[in-house]
N, C-alpha and C. Protein backbone atom coordinates (compact mmCIF):
# COMPACT_ATOMS: atom_id res chain seq x y z
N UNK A 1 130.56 124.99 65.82
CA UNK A 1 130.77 125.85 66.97
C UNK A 1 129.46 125.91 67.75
N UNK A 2 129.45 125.44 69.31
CA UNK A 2 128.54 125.78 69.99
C UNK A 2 128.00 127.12 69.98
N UNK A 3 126.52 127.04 70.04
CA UNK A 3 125.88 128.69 70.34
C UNK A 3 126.05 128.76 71.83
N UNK A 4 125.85 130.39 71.87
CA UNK A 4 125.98 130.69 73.06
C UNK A 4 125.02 131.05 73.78
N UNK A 5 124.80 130.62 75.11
CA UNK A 5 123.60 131.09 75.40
C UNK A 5 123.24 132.38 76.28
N UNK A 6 122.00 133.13 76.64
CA UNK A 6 122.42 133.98 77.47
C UNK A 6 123.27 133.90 78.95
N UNK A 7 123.40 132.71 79.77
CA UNK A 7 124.25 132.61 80.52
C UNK A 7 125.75 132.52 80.32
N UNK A 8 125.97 132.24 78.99
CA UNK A 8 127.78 132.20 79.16
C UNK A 8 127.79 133.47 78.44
N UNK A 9 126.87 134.84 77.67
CA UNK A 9 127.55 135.63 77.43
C UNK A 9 127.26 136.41 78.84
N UNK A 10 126.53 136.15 79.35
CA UNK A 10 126.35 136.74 80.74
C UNK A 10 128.20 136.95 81.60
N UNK A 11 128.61 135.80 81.42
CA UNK A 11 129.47 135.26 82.36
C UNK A 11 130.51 136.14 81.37
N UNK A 12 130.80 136.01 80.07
CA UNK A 12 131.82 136.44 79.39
C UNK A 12 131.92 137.94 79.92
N UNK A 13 130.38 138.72 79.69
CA UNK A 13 130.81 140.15 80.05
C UNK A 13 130.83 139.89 81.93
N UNK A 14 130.52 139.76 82.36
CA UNK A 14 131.23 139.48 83.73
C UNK A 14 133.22 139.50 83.86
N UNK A 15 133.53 138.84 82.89
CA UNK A 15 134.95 137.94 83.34
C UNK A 15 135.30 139.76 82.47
N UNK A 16 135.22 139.92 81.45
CA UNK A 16 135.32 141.03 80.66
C UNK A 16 135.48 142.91 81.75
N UNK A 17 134.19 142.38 82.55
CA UNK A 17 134.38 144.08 83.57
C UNK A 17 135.38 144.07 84.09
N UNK A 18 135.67 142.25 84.96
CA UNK A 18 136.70 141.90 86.05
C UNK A 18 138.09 142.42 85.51
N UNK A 19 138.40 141.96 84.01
CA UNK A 19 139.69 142.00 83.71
C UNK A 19 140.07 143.78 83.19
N UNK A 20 139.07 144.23 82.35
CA UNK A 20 139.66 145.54 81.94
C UNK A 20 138.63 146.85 82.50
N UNK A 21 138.25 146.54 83.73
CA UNK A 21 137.25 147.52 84.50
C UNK A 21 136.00 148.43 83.10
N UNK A 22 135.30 149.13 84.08
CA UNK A 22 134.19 149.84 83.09
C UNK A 22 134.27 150.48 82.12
N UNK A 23 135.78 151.59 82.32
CA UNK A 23 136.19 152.36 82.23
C UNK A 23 136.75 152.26 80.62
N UNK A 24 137.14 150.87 80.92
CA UNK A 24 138.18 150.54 79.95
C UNK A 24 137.23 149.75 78.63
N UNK A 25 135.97 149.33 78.60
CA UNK A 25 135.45 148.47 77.88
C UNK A 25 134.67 149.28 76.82
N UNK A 26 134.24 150.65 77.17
CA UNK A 26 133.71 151.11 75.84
C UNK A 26 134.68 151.49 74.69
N UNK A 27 136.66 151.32 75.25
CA UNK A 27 137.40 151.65 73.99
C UNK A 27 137.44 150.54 73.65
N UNK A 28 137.45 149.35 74.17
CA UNK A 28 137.59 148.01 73.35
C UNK A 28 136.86 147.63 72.30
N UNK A 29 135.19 147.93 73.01
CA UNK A 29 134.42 147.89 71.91
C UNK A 29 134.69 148.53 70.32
N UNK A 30 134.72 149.68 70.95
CA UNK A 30 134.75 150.92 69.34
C UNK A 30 136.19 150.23 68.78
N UNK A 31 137.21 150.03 69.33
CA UNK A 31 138.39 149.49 68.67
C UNK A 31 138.06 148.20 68.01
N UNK A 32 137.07 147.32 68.35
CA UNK A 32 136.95 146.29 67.63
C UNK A 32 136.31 146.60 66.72
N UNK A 33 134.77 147.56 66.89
CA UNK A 33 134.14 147.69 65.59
C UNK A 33 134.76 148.54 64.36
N UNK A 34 135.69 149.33 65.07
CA UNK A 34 136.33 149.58 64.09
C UNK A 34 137.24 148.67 63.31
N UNK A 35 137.98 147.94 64.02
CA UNK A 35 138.72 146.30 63.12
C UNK A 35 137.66 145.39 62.32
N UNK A 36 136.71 145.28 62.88
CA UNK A 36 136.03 144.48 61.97
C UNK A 36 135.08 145.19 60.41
N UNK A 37 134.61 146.49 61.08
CA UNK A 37 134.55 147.47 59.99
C UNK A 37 135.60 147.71 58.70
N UNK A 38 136.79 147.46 59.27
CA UNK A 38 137.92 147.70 57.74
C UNK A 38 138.19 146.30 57.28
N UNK A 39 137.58 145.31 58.20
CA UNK A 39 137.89 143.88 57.52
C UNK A 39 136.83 143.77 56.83
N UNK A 40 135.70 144.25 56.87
CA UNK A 40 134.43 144.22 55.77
C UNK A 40 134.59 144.78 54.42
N UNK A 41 135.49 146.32 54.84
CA UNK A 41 135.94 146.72 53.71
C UNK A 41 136.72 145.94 52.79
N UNK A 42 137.84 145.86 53.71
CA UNK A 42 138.67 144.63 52.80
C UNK A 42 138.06 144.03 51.88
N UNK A 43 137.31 142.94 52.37
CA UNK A 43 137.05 142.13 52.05
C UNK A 43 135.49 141.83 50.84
N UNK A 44 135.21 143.27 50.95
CA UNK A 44 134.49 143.84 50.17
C UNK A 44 135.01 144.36 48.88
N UNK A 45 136.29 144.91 48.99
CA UNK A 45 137.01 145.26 47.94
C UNK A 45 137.80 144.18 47.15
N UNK A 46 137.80 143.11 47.77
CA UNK A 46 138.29 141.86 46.91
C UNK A 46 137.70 141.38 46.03
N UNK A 47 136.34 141.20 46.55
CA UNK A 47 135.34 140.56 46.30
C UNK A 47 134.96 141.15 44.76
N UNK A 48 135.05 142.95 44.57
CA UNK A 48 134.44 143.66 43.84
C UNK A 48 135.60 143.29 43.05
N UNK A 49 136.77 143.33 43.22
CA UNK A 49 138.32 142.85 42.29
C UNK A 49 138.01 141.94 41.77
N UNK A 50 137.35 140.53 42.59
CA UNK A 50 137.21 139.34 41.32
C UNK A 50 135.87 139.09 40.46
N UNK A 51 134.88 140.00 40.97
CA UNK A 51 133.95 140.02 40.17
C UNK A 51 133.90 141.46 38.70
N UNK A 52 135.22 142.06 38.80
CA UNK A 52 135.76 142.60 37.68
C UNK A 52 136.49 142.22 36.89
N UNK A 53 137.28 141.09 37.25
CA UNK A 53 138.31 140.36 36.41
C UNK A 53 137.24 139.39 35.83
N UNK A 54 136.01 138.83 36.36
CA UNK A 54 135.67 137.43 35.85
C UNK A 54 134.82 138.42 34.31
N UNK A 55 134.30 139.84 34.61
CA UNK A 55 133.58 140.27 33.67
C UNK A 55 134.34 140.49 32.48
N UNK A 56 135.29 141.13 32.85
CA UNK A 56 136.13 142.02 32.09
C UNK A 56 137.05 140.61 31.01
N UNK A 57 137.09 139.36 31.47
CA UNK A 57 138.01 138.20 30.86
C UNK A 57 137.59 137.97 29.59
N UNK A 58 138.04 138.02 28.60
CA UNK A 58 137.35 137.70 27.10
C UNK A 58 136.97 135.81 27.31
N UNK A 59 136.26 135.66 26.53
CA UNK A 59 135.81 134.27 26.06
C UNK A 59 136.37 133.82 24.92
């Protein structure tokens, strides 16, 4: 995946004001950090699931 540079995130939040005005972009934000916040969890809690099964497995 290409990096991005400061001109295309420039342009992204540009295209971003155009489509869901000012108004509208600080709930997007918090709505995403909140989605990606419970996908950490998730995925945090899996993680802790298989590193309990691998302990807990007799030999």
């Amino acid at each position: 995946m290409p990096n991005l540079g400061f001109g295309e995130i420039l342009l992204i939040v540009f295209v971003a004001l155009l489509l869901f005005g000012p108004k509208k972009l600080p709930e997007l934000g918090k709505a995403a950090g909140r989605t990606l916040r419970e996908f950490k969890n998730a995925t945090k809690g899996i993680m802790d699931d298989e590193d309990e099964k691998q302990v807990k497995k007799p030999e």
